[in-house]
PDB file of N, CA and C in Angstrom:
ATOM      1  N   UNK A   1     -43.249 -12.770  20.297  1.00  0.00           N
ATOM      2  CA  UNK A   1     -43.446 -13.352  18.983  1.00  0.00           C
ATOM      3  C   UNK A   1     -42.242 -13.014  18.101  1.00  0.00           C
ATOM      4  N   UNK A   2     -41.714 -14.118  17.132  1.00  0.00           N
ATOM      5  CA  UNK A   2     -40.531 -13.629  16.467  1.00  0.00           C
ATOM      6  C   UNK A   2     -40.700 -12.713  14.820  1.00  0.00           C
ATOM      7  N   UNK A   3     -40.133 -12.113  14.900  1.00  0.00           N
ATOM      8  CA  UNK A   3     -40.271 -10.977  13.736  1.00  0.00           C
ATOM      9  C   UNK A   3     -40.237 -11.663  12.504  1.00  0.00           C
ATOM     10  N   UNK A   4     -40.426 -12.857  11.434  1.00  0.00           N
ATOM     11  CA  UNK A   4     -40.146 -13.179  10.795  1.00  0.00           C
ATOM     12  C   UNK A   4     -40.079 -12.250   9.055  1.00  0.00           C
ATOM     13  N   UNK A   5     -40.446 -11.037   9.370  1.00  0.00           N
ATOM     14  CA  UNK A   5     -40.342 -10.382   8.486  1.00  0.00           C
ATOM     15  C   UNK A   5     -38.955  -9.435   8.873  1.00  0.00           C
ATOM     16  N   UNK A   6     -38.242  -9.548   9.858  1.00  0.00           N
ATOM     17  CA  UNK A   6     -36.996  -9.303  10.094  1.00  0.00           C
ATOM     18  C   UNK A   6     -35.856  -9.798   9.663  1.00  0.00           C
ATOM     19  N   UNK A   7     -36.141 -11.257   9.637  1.00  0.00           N
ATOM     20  CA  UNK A   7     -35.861 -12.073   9.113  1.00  0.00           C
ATOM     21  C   UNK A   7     -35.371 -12.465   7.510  1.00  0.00           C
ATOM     22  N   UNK A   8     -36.476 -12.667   7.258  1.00  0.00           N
ATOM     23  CA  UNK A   8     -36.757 -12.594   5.875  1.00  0.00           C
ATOM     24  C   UNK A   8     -36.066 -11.432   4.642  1.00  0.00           C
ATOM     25  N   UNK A   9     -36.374 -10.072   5.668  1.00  0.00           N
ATOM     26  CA  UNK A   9     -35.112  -8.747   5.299  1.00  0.00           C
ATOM     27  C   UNK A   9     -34.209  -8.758   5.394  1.00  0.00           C
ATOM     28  N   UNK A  10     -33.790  -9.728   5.857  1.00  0.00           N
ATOM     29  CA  UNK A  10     -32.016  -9.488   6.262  1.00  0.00           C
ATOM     30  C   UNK A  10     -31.280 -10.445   5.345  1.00  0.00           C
ATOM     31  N   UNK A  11     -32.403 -11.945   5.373  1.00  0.00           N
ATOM     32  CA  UNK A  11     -32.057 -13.308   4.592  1.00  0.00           C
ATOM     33  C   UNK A  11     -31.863 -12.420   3.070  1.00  0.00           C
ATOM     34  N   UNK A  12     -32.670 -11.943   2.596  1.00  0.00           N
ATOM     35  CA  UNK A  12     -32.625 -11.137   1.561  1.00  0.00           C
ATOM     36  C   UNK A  12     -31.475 -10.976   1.265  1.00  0.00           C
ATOM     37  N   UNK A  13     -31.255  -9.659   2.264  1.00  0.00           N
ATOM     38  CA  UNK A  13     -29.567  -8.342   2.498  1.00  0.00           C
ATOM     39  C   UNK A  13     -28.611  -9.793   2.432  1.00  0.00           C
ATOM     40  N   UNK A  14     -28.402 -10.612   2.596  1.00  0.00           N
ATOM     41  CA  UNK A  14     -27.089 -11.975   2.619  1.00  0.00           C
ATOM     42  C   UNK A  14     -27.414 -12.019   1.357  1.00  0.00           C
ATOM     43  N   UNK A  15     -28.363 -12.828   0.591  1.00  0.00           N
ATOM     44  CA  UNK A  15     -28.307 -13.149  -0.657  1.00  0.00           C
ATOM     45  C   UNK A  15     -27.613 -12.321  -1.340  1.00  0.00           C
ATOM     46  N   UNK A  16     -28.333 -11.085  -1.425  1.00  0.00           N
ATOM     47  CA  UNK A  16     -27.859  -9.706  -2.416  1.00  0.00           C
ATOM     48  C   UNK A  16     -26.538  -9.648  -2.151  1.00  0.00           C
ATOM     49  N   UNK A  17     -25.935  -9.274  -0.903  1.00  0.00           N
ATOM     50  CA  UNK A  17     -24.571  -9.124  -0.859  1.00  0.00           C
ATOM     51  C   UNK A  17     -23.814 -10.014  -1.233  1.00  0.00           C
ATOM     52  N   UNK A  18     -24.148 -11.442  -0.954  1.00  0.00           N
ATOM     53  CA  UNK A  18     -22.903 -12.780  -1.087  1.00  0.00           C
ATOM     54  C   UNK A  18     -23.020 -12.570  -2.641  1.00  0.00           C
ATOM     55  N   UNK A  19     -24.345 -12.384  -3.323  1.00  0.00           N
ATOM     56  CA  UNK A  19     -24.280 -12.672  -5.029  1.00  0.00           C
ATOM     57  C   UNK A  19     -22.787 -11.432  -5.387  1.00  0.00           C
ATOM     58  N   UNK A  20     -23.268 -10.170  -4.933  1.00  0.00           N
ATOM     59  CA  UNK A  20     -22.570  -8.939  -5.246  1.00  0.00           C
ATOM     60  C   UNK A  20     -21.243  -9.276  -5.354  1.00  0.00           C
ATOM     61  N   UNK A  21     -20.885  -9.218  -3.495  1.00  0.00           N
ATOM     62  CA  UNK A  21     -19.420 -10.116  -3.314  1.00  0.00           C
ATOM     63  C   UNK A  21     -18.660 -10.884  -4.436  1.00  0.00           C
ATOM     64  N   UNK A  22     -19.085 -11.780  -4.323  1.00  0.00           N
ATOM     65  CA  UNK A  22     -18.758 -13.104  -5.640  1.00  0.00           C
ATOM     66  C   UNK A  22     -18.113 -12.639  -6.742  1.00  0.00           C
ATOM     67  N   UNK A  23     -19.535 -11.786  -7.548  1.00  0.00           N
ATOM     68  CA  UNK A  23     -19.314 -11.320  -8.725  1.00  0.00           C
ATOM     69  C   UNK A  23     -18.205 -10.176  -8.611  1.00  0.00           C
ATOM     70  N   UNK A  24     -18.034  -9.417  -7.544  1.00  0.00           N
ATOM     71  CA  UNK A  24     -16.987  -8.219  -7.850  1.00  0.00           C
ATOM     72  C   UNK A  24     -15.604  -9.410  -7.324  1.00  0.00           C
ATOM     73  N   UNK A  25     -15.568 -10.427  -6.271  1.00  0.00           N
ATOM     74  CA  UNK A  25     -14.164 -11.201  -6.199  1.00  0.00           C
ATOM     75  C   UNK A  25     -14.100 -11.393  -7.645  1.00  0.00           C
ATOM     76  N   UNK A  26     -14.716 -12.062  -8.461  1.00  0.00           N
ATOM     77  CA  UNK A  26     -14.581 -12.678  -9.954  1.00  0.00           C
ATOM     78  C   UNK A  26     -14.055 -11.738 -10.820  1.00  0.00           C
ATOM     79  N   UNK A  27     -14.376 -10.870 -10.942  1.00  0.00           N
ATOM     80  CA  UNK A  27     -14.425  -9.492 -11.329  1.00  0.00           C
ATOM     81  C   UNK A  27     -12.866  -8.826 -11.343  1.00  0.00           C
ATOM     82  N   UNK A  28     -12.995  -8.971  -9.973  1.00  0.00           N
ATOM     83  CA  UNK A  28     -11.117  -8.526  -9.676  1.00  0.00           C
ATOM     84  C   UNK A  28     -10.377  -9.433 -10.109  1.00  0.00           C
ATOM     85  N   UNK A  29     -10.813 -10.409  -9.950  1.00  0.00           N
ATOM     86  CA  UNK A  29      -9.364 -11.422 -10.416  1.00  0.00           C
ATOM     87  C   UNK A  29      -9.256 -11.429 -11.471  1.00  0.00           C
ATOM     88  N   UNK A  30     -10.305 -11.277 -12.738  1.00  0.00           N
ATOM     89  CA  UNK A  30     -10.368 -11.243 -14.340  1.00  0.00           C
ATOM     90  C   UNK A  30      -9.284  -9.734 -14.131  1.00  0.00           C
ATOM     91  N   UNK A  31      -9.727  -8.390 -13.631  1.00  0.00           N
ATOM     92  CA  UNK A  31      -8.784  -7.119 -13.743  1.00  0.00           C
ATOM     93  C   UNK A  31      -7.594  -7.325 -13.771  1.00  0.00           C
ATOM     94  N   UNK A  32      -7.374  -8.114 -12.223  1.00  0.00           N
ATOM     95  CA  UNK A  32      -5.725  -7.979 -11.886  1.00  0.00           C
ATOM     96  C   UNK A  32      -5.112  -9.055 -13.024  1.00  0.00           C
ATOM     97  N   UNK A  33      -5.434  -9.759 -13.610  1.00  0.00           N
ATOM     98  CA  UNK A  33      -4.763 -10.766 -14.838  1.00  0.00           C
ATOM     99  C   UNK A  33      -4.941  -9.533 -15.987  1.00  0.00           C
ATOM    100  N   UNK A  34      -5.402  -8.703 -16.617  1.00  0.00           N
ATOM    101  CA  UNK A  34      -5.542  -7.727 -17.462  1.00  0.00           C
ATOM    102  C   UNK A  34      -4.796  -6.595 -17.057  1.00  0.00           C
ATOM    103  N   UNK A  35      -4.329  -6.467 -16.001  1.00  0.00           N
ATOM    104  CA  UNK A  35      -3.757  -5.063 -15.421  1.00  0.00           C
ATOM    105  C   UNK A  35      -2.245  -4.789 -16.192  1.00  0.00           C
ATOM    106  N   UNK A  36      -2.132  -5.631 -16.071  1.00  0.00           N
ATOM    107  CA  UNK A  36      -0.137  -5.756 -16.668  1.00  0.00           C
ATOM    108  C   UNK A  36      -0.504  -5.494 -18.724  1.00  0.00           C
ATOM    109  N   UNK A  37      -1.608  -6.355 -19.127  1.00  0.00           N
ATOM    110  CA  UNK A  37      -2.074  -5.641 -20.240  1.00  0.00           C
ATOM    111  C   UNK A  37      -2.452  -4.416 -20.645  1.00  0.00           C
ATOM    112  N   UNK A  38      -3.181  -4.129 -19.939  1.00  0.00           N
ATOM    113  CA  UNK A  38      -3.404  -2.438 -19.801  1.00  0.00           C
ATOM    114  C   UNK A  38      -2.189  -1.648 -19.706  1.00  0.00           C
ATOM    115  N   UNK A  39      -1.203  -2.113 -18.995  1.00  0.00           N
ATOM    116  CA  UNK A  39      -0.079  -1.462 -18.971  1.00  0.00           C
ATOM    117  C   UNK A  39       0.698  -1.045 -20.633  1.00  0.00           C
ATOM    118  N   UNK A  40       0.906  -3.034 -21.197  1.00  0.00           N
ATOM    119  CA  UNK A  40       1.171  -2.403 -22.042  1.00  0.00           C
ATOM    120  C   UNK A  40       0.879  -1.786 -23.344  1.00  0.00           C
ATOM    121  N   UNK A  41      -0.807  -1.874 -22.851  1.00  0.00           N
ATOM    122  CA  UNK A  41      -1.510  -1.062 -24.251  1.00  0.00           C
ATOM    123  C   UNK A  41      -0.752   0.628 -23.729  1.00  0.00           C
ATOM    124  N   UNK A  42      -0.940   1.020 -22.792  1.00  0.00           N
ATOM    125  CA  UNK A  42      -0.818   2.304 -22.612  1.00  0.00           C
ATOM    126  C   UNK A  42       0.610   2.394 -23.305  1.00  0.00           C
ATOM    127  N   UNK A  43       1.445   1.511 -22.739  1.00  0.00           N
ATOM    128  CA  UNK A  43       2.634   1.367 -23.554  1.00  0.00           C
ATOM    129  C   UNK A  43       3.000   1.843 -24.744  1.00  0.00           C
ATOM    130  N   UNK A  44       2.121   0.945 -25.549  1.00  0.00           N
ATOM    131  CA  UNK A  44       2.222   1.021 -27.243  1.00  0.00           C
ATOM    132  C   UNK A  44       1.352   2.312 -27.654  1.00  0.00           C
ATOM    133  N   UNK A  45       0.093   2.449 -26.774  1.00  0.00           N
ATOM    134  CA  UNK A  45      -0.515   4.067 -27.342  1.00  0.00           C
ATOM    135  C   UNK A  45       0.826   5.482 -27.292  1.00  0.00           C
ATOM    136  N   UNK A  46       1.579   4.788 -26.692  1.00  0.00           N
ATOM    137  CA  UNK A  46       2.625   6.101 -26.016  1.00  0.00           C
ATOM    138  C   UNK A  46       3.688   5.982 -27.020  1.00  0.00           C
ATOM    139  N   UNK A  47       4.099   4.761 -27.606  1.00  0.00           N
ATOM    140  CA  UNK A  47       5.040   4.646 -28.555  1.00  0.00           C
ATOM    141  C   UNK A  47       5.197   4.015 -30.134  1.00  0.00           C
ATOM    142  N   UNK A  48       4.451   3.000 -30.189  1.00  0.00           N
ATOM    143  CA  UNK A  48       4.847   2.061 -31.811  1.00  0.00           C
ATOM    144  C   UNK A  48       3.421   2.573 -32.087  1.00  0.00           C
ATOM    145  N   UNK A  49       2.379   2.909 -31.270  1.00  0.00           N
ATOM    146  CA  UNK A  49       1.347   3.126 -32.016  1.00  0.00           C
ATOM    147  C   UNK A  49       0.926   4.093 -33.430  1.00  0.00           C
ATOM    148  N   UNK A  50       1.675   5.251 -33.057  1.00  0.00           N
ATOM    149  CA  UNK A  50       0.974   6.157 -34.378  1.00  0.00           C
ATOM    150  C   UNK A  50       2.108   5.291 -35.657  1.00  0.00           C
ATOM    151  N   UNK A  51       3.315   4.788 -35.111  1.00  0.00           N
ATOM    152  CA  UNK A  51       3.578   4.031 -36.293  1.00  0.00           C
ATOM    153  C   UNK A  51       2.852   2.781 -36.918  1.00  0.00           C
ATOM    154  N   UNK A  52       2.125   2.116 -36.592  1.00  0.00           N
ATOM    155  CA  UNK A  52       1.375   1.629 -37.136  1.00  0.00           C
ATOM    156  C   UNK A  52      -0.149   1.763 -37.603  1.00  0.00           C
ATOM    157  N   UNK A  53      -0.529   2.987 -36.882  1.00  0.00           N
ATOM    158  CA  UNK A  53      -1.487   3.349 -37.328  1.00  0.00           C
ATOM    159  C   UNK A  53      -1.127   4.204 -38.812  1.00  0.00           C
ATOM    160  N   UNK A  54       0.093   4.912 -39.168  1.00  0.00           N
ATOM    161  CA  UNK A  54       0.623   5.047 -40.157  1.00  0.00           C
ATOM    162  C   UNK A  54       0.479   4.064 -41.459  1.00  0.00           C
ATOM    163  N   UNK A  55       1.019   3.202 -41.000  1.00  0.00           N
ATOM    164  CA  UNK A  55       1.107   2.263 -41.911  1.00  0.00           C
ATOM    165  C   UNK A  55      -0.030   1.784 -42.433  1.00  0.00           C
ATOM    166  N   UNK A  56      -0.700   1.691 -41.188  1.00  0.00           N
ATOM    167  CA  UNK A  56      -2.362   1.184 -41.504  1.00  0.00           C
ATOM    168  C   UNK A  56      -2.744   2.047 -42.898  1.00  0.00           C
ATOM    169  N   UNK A  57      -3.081   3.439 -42.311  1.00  0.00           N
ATOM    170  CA  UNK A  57      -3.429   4.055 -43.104  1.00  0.00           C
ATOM    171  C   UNK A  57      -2.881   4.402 -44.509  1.00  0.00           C
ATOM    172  N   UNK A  58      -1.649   3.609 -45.010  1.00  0.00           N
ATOM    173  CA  UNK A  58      -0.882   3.440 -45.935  1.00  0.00           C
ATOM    174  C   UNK A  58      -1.307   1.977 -46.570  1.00  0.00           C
ATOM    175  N   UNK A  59      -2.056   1.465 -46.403  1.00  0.00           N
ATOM    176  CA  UNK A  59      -2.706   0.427 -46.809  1.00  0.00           C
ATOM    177  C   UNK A  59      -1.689  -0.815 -46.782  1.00  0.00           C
ATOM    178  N   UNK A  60      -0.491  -1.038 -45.760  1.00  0.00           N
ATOM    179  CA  UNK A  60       0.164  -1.627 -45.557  1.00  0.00           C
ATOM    180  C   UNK A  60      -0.300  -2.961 -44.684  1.00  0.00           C
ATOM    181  N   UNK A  61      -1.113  -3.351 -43.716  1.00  0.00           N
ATOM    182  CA  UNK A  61      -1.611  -4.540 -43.005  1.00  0.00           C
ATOM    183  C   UNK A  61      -2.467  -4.672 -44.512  1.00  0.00           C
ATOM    184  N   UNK A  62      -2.863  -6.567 -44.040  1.00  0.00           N
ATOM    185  CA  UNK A  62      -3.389  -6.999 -45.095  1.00  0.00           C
ATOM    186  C   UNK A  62      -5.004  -6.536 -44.781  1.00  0.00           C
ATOM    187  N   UNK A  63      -5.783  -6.516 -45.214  1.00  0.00           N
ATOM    188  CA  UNK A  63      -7.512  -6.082 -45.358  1.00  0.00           C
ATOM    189  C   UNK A  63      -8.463  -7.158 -44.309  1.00  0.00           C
ATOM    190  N   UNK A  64      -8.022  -7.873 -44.009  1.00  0.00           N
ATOM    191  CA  UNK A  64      -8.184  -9.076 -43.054  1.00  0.00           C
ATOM    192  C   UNK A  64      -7.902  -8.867 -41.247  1.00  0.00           C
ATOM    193  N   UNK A  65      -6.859  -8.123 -41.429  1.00  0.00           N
ATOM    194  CA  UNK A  65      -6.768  -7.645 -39.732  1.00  0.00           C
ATOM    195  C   UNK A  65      -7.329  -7.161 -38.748  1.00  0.00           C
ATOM    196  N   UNK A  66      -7.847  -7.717 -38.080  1.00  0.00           N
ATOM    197  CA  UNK A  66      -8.610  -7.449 -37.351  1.00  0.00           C
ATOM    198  C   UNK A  66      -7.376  -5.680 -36.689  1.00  0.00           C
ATOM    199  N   UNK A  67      -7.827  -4.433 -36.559  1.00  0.00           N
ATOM    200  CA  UNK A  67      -6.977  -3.670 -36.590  1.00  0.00           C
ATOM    201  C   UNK A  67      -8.052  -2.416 -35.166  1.00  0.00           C
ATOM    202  N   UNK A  68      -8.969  -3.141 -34.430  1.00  0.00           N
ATOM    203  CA  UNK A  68      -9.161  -2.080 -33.663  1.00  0.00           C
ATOM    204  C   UNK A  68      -8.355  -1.491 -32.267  1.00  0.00           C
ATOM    205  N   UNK A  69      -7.203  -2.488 -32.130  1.00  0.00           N
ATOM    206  CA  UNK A  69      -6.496  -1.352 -31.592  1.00  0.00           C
ATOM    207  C   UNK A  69      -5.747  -0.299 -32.025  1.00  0.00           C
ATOM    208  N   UNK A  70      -6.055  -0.151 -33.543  1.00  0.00           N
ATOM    209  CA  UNK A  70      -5.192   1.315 -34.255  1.00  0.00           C
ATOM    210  C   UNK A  70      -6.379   2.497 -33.908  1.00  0.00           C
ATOM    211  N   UNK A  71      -7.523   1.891 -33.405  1.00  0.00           N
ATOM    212  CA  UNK A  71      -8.081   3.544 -33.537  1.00  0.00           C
ATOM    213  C   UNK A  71      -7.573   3.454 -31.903  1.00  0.00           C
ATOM    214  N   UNK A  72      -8.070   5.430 -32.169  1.00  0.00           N
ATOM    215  CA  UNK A  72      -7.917   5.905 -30.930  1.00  0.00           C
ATOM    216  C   UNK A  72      -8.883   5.913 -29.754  1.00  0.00           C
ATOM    217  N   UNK A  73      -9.990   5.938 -30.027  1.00  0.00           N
ATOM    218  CA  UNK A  73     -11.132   5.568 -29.391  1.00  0.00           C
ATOM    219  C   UNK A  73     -10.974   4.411 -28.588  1.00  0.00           C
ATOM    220  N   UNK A  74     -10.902   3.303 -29.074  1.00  0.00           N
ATOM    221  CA  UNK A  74     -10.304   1.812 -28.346  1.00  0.00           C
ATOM    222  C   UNK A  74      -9.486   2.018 -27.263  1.00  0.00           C
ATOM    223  N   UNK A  75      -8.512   2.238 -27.496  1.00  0.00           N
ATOM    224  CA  UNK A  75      -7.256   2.163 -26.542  1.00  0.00           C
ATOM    225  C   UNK A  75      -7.552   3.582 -25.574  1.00  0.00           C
ATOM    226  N   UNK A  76      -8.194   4.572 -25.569  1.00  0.00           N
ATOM    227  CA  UNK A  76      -8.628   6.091 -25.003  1.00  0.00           C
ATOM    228  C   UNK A  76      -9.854   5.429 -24.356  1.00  0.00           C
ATOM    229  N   UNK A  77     -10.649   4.320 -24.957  1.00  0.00           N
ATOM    230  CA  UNK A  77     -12.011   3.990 -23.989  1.00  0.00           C
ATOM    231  C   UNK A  77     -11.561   3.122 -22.904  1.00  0.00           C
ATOM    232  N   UNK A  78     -10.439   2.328 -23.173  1.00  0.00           N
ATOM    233  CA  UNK A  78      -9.973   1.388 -22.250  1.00  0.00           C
ATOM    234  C   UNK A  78      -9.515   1.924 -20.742  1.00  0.00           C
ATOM    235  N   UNK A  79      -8.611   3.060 -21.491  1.00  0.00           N
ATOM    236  CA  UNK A  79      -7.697   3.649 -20.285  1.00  0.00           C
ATOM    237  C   UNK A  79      -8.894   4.652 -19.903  1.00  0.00           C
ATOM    238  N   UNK A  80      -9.786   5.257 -19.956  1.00  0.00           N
ATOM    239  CA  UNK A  80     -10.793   5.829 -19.596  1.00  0.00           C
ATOM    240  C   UNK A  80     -11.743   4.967 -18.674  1.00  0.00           C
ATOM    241  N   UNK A  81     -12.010   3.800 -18.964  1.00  0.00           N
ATOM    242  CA  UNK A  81     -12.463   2.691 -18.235  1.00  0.00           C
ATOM    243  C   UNK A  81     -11.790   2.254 -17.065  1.00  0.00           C
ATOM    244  N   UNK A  82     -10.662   2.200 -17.186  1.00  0.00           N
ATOM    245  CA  UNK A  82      -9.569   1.710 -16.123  1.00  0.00           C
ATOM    246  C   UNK A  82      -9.659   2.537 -15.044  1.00  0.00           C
ATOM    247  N   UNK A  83      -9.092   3.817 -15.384  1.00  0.00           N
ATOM    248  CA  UNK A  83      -9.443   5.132 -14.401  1.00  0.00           C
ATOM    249  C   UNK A  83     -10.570   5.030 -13.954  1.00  0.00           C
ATOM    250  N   UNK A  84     -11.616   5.038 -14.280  1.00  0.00           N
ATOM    251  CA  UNK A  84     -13.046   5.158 -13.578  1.00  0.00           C
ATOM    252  C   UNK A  84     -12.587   4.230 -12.267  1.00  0.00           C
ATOM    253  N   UNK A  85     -12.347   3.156 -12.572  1.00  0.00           N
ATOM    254  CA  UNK A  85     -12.618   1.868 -11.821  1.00  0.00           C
ATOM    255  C   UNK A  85     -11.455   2.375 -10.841  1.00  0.00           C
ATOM    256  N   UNK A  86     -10.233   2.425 -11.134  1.00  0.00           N
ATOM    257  CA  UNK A  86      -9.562   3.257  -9.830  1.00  0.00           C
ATOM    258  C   UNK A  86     -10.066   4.409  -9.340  1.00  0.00           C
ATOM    259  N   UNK A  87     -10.751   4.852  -9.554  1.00  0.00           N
ATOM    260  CA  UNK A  87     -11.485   6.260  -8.992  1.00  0.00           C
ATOM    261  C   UNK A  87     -12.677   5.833  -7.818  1.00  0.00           C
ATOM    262  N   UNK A  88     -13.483   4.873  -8.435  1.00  0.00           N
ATOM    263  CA  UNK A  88     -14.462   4.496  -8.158  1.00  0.00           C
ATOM    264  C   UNK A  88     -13.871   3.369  -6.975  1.00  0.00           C
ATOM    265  N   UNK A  89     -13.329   2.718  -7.296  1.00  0.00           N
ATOM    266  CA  UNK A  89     -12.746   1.987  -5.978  1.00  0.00           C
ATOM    267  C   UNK A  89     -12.125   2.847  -4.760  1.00  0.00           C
ATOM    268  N   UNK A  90     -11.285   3.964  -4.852  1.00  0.00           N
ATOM    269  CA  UNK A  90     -10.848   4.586  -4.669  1.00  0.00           C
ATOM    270  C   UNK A  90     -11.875   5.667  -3.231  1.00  0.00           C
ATOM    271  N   UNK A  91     -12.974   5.273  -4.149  1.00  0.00           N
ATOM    272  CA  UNK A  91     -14.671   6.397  -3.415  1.00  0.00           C
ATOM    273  C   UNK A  91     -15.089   5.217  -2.399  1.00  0.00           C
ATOM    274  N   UNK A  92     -15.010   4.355  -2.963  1.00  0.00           N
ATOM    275  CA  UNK A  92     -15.628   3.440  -1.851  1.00  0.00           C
ATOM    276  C   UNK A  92     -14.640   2.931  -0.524  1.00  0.00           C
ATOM    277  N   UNK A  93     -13.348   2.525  -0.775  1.00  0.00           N
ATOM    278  CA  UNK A  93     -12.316   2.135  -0.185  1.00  0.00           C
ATOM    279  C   UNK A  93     -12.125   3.181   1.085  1.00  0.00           C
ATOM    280  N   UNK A  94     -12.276   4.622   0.515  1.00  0.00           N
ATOM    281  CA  UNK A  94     -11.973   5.512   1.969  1.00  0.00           C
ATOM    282  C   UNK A  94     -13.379   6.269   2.327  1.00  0.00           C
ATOM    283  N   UNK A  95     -14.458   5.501   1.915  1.00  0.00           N
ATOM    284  CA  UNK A  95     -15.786   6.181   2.456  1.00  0.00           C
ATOM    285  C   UNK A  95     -15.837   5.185   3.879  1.00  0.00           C
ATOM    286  N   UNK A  96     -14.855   4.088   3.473  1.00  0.00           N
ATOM    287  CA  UNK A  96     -15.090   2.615   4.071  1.00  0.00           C
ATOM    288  C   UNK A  96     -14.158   2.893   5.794  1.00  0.00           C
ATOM    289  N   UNK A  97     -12.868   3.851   5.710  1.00  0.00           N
ATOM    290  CA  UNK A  97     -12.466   4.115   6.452  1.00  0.00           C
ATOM    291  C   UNK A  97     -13.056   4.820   7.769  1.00  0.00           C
TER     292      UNK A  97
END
């Protein structure tokens, strides 16, 4: 007799994975187009930044600017985010080996 609840478990395990799959291909390709950005936020946190956060705080941008990459939090949550995700790829990639 055929197991159709074998079946049915596994048809499952495809769904779940192909959805997973998908969404992390999609996923990466949105990163790797942001990666060279990330770069040069780290960039500007490393150099023009406290000068304009200067200024900011000199009431120099107009009141209208949208200005959340002057805090530090922003640009420290980003690159904190980034790392995870190389870390975390990183755990899976050689658990995989």
């Amino acid at each position: 007799m055929p197991d159709i609840d074998r079946v049915r478990l596994n048809e499952a395990r495809l769904d779940e994975a192909r959805s997973a799959v998908s969404e992390l291909l999609s996923a990466l390709e949105g990163y790797k187009v942001a990666l060279p950005k990330i770069a040069a936020l780290k960039e500007y946190y490393s150099d023009d930044w406290k000068t304009d956060a200067a200024d900011d705080d000199a009431g120099l941008f107009p009141p209208d600017l949208k200005r959340g990459v002057l805090s530090e939090d922003a640009v420290f949550g980003l690159l904190a985010s980034d790392a995870a995700i190389r870390e975390t790829a990183a755990e899976i990639f050689s658990d995989l080996q």
